[in-house]
C-alpha atoms as a PDB file:
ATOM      1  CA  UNK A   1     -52.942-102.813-120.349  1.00  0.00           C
ATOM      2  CA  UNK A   2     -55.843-100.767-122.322  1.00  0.00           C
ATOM      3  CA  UNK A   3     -59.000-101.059-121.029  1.00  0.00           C
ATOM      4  CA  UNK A   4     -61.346-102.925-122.905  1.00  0.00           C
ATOM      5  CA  UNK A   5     -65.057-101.583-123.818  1.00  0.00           C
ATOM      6  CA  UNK A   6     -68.057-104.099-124.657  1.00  0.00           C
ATOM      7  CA  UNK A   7     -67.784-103.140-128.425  1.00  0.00           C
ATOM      8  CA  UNK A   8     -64.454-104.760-127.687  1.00  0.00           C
ATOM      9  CA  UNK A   9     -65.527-107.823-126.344  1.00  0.00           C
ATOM     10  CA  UNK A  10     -68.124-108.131-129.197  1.00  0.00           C
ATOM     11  CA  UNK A  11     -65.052-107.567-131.974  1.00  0.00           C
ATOM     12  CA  UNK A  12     -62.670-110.610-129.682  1.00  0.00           C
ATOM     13  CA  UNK A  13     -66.144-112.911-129.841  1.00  0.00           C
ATOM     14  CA  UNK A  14     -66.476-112.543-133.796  1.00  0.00           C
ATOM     15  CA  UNK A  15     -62.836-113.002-133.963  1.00  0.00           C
ATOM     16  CA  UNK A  16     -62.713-116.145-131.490  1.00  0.00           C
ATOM     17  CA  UNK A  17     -65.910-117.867-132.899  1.00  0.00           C
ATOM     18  CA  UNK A  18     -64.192-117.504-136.742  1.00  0.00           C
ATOM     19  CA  UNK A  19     -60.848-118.879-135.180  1.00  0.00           C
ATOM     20  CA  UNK A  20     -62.758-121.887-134.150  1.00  0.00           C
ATOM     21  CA  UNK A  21     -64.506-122.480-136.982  1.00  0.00           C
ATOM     22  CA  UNK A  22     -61.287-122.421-139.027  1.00  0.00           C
ATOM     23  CA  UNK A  23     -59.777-124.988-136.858  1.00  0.00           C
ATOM     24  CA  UNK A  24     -62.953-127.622-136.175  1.00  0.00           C
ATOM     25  CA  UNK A  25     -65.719-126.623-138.762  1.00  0.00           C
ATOM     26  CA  UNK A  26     -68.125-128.767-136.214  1.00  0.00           C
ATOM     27  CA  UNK A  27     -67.035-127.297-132.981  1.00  0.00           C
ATOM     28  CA  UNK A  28     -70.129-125.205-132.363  1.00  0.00           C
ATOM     29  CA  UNK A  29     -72.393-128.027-134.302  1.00  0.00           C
ATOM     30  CA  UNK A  30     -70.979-130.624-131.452  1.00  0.00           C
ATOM     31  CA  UNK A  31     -71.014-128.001-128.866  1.00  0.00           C
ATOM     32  CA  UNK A  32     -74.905-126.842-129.214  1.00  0.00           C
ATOM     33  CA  UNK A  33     -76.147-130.506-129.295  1.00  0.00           C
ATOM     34  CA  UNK A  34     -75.196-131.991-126.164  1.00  0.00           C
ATOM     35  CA  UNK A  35     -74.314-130.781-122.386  1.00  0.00           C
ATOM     36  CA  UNK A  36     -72.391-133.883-120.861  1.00  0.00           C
ATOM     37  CA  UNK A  37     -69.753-132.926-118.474  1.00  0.00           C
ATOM     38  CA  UNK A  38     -68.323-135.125-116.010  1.00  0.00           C
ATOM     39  CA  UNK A  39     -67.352-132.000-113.793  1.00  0.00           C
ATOM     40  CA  UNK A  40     -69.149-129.537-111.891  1.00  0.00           C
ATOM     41  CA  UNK A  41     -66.854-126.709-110.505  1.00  0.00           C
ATOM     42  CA  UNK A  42     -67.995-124.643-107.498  1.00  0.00           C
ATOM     43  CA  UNK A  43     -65.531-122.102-107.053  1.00  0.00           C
ATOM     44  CA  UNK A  44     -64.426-118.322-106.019  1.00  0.00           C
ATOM     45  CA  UNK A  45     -66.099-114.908-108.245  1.00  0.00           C
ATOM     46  CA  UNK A  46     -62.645-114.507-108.820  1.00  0.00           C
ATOM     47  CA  UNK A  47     -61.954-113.187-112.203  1.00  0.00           C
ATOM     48  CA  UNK A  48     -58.913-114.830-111.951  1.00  0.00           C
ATOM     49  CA  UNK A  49     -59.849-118.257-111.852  1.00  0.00           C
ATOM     50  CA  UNK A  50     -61.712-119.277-114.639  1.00  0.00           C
ATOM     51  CA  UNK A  51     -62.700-123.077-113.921  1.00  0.00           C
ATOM     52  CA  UNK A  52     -62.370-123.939-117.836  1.00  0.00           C
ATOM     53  CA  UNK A  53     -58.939-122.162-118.039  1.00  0.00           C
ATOM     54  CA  UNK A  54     -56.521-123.288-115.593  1.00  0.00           C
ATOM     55  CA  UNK A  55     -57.983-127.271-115.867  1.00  0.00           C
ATOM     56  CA  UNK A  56     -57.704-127.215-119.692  1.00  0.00           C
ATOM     57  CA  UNK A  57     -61.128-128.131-120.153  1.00  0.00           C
ATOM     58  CA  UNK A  58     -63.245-126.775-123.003  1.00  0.00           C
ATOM     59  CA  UNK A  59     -66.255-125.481-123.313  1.00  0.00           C
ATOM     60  CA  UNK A  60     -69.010-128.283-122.321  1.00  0.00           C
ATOM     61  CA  UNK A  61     -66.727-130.315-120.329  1.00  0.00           C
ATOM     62  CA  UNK A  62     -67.701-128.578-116.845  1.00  0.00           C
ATOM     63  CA  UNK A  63     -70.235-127.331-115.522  1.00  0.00           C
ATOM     64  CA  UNK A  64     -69.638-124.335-112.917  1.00  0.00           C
ATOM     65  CA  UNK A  65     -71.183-122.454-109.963  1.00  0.00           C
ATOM     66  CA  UNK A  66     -68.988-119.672-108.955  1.00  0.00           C
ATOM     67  CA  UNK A  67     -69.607-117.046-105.702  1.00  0.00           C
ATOM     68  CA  UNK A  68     -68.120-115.037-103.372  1.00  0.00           C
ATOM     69  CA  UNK A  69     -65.489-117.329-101.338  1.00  0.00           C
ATOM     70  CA  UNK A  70     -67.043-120.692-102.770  1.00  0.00           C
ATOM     71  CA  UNK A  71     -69.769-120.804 -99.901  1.00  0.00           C
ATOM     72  CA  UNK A  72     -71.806-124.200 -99.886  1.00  0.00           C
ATOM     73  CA  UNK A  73     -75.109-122.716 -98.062  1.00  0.00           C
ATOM     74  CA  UNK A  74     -78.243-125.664 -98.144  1.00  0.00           C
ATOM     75  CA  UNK A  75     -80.472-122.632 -98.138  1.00  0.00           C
ATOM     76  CA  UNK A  76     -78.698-121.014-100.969  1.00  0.00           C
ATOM     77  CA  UNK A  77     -81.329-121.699-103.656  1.00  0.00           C
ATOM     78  CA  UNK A  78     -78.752-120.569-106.553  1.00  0.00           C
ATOM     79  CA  UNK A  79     -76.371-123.449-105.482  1.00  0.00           C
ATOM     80  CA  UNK A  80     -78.752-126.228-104.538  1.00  0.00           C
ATOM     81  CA  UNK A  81     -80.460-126.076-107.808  1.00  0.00           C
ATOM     82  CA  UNK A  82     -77.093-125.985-109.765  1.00  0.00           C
ATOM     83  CA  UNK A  83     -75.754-128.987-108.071  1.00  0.00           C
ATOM     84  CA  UNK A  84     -79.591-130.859-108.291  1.00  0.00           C
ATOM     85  CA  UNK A  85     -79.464-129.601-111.871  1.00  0.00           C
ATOM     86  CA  UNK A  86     -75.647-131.417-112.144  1.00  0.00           C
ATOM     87  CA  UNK A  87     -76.092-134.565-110.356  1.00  0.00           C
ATOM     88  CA  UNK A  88     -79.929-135.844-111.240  1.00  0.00           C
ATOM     89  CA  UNK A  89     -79.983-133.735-114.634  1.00  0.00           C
ATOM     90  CA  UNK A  90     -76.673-133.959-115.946  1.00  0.00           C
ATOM     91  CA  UNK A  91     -74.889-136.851-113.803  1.00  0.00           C
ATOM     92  CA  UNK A  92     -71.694-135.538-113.580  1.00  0.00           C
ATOM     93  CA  UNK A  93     -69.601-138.123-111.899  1.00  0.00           C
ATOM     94  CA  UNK A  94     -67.420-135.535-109.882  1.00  0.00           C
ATOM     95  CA  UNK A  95     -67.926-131.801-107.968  1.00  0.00           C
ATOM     96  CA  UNK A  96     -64.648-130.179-106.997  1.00  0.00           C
ATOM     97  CA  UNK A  97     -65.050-127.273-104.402  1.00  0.00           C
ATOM     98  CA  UNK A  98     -61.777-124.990-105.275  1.00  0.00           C
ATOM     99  CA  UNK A  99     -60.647-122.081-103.144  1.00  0.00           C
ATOM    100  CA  UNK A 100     -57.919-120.300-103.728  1.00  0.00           C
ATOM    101  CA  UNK A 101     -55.267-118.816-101.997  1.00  0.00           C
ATOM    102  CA  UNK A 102     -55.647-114.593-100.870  1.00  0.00           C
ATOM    103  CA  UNK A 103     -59.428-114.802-101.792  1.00  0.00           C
ATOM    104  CA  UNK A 104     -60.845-111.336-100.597  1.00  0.00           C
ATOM    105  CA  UNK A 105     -64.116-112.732 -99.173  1.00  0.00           C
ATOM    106  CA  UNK A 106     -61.767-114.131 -96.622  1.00  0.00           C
ATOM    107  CA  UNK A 107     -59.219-111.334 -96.482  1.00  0.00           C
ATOM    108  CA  UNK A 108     -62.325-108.971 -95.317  1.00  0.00           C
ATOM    109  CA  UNK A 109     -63.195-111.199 -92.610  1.00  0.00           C
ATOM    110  CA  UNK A 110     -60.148-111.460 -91.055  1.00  0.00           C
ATOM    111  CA  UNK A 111     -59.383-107.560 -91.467  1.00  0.00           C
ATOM    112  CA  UNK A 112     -63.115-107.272 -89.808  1.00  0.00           C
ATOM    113  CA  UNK A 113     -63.743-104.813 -93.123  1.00  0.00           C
ATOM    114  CA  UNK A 114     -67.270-104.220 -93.298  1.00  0.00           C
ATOM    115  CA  UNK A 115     -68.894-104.912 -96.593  1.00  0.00           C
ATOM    116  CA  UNK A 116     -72.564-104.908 -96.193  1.00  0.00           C
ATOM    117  CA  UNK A 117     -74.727-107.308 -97.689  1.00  0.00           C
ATOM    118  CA  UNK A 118     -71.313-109.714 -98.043  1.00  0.00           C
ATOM    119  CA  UNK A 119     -70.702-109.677 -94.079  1.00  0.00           C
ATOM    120  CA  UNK A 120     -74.229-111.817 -94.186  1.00  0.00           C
ATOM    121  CA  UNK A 121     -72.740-113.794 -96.499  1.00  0.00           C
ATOM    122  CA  UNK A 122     -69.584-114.760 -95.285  1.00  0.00           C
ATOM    123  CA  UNK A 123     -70.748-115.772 -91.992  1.00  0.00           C
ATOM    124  CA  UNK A 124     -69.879-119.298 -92.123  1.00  0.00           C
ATOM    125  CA  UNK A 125     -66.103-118.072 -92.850  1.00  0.00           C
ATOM    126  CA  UNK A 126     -66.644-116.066 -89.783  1.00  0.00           C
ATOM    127  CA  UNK A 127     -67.458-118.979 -88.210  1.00  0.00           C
ATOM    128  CA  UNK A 128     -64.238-120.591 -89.528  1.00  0.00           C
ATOM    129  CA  UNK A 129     -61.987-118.161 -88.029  1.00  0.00           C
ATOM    130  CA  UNK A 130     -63.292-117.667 -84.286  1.00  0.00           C
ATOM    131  CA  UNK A 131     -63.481-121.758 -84.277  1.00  0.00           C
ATOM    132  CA  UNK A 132     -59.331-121.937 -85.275  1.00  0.00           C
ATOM    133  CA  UNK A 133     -58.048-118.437 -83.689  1.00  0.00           C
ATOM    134  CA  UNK A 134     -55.943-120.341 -81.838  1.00  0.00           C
ATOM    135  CA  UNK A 135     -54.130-121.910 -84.672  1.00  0.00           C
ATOM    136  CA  UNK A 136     -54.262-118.838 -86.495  1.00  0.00           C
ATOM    137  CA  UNK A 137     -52.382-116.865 -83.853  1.00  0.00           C
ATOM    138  CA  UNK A 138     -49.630-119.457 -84.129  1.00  0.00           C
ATOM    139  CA  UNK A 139     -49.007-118.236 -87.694  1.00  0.00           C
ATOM    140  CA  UNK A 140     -46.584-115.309 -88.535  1.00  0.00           C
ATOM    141  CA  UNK A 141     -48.244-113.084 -91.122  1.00  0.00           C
ATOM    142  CA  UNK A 142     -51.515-111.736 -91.920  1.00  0.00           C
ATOM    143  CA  UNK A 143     -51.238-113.200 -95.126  1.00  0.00           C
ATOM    144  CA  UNK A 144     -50.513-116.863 -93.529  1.00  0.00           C
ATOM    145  CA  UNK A 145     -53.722-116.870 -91.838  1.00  0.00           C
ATOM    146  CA  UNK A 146     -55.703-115.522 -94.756  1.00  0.00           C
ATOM    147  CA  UNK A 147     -54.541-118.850 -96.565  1.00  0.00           C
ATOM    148  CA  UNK A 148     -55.112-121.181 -93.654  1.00  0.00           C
ATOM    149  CA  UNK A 149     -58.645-119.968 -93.492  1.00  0.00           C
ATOM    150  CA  UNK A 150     -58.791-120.102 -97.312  1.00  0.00           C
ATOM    151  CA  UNK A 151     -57.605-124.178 -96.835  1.00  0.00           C
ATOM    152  CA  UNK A 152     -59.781-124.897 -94.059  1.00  0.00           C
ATOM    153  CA  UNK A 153     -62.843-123.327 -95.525  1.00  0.00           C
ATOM    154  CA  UNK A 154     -62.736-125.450 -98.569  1.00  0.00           C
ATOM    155  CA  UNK A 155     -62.811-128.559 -96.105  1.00  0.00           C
ATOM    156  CA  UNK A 156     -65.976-126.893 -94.742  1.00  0.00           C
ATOM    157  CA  UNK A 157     -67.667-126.581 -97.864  1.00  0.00           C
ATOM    158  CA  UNK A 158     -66.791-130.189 -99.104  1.00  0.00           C
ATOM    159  CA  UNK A 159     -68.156-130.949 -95.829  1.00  0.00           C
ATOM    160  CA  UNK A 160     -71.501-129.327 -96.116  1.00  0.00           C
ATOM    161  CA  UNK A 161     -72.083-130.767 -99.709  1.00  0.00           C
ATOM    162  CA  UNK A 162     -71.572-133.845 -98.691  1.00  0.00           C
ATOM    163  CA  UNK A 163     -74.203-133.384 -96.342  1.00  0.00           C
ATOM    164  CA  UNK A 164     -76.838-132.430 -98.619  1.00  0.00           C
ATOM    165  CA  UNK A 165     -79.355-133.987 -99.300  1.00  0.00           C
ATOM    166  CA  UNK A 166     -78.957-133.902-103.047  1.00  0.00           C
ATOM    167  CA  UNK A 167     -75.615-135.374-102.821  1.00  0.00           C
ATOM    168  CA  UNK A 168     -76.433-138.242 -99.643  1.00  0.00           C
ATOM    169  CA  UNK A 169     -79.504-139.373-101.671  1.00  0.00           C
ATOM    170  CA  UNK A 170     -76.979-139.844-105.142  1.00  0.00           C
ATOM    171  CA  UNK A 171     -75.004-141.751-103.142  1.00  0.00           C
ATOM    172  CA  UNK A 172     -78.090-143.668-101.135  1.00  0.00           C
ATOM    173  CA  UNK A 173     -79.256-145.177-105.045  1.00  0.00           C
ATOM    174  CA  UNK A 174     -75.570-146.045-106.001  1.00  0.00           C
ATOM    175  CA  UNK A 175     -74.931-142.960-108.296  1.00  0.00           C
ATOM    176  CA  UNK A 176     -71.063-142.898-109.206  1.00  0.00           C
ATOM    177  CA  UNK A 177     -70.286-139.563-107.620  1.00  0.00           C
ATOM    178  CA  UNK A 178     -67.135-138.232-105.850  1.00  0.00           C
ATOM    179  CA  UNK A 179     -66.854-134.601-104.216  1.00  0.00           C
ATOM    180  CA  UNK A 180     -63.126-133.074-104.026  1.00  0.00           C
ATOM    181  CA  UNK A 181     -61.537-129.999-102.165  1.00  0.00           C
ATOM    182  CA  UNK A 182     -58.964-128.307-103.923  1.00  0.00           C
ATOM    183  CA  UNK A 183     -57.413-124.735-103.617  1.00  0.00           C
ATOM    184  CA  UNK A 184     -55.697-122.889-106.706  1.00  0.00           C
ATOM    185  CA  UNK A 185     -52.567-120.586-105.525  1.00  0.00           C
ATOM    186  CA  UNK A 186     -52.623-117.339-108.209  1.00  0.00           C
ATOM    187  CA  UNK A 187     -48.889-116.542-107.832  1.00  0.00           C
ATOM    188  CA  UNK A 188     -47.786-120.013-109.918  1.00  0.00           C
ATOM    189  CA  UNK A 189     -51.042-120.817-111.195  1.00  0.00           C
ATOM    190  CA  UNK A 190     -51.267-124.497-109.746  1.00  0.00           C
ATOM    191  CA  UNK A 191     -54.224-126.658-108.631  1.00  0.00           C
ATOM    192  CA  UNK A 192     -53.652-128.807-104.819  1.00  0.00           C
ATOM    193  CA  UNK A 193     -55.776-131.537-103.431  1.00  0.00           C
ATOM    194  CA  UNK A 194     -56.565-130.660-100.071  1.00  0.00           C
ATOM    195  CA  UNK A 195     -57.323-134.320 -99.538  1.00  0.00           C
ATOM    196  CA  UNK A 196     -60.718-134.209 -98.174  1.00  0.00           C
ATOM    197  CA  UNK A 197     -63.195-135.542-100.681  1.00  0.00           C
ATOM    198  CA  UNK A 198     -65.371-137.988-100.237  1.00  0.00           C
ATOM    199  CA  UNK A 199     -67.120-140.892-102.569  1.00  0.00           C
ATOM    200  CA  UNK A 200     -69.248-142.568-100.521  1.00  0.00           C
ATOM    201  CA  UNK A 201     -72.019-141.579 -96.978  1.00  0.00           C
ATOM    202  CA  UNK A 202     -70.364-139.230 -94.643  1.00  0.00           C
ATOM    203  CA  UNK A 203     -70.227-141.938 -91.012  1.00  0.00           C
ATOM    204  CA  UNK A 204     -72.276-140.164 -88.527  1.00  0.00           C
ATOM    205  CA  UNK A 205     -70.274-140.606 -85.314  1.00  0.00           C
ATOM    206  CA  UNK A 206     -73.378-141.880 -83.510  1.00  0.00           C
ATOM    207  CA  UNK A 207     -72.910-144.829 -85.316  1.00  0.00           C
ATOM    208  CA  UNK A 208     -69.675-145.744 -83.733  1.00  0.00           C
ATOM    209  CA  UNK A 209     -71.168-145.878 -80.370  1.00  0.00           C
END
């Protein structure tokens, strides 16, 4: 493959913007009037998982907040405001948290690689993987734990949105609003459920008592 140069890009936007034009002489007219998506996408840096691409959405239909290893932080200001922007702003009626499987964030943690600033970063992975060691040990390969992790820390990140306060108090007033886990595998280019979304107040356990 040649590498491409930024006079490149430029050349393929030209080329892509008089494609659509040709096809839907209102696209751009439609696009630049409204923002109304129903989805907001938080999801892996990845390059290879572009949110729009592999759910066959177009431009407008989804919003997206993308970092290293799809980390939900409440103290991340970047991602609060992007989902306070989505849910009171735009009142998009679902947020998927996708992983995917051999992300590097959580490859580095598990090979202990130090990377700096993104050690800081990935501590709640960290956190992840001395909580399940023992499971983890029970798995063959390297690369079997890497995805485990990858699985288990897109439960923890549904988990902490759900726990935010932008999304409890959306769900306090009755907003329609459902948050969904899913993980993308690169080798075959599917989307799974992970099962662990939520539509409604997370039960605090105290309340069982």
């Amino acid at each position: 493959m040649n590498a491409k140069t930024p006079r490149d890009l430029l050349a393929e936007n030209v080329r892509w913007a008089e494609d659509r034009i040709a096809s839907d002489p209102e696209y751009f007219q439609r696009l630049s009037s409204l923002q109304s998506p129903d989805f907001l996408w938080i999801g892996c840096s990845d390059s290879r998982v572009p949110a729009n691409v592999i759910t066959g959405l177009e431009p407008g239909e989804v919003f997206v907040h993308r970092n290293v290893a799809n980390i939900v932080y409440a103290a991340d200001l970047n991602c609060m405001s992007v989902v306070k922007f989505a849910v009171d702003g735009l009142k998009v009626k679902h947020i998927i948290v996708c992983g995917h499987y051999g992300c590097g964030g959580v490859r580095a943690v598990l090979e202990n690689s130090q990377e700096g600033l993104v050690d800081h970063w990935l501590a709640p992975v960290h956190n992840l993987y001395r909580r399940y060691r023992r499971e983890l040990a029970t798995l063959e390969t390297l690369d079997a734990q890497i995805d485990r992790v990858c699985e288990l820390n897109v439960v923890a990140q549904v988990d902490a949105l759900c726990h935010s306060p932008i999304v409890v108090e959306a769900w306090e007033r009755g907003q329609e609003l459902a948050v969904h886990g899913w993980i993308y595998r690169l080798s075959d280019g599917r989307l799974r459920d992970l099962k662990c979304g939520r539509s409604a107040l997370p039960v605090d356990p105290a309340d069982d008592d």
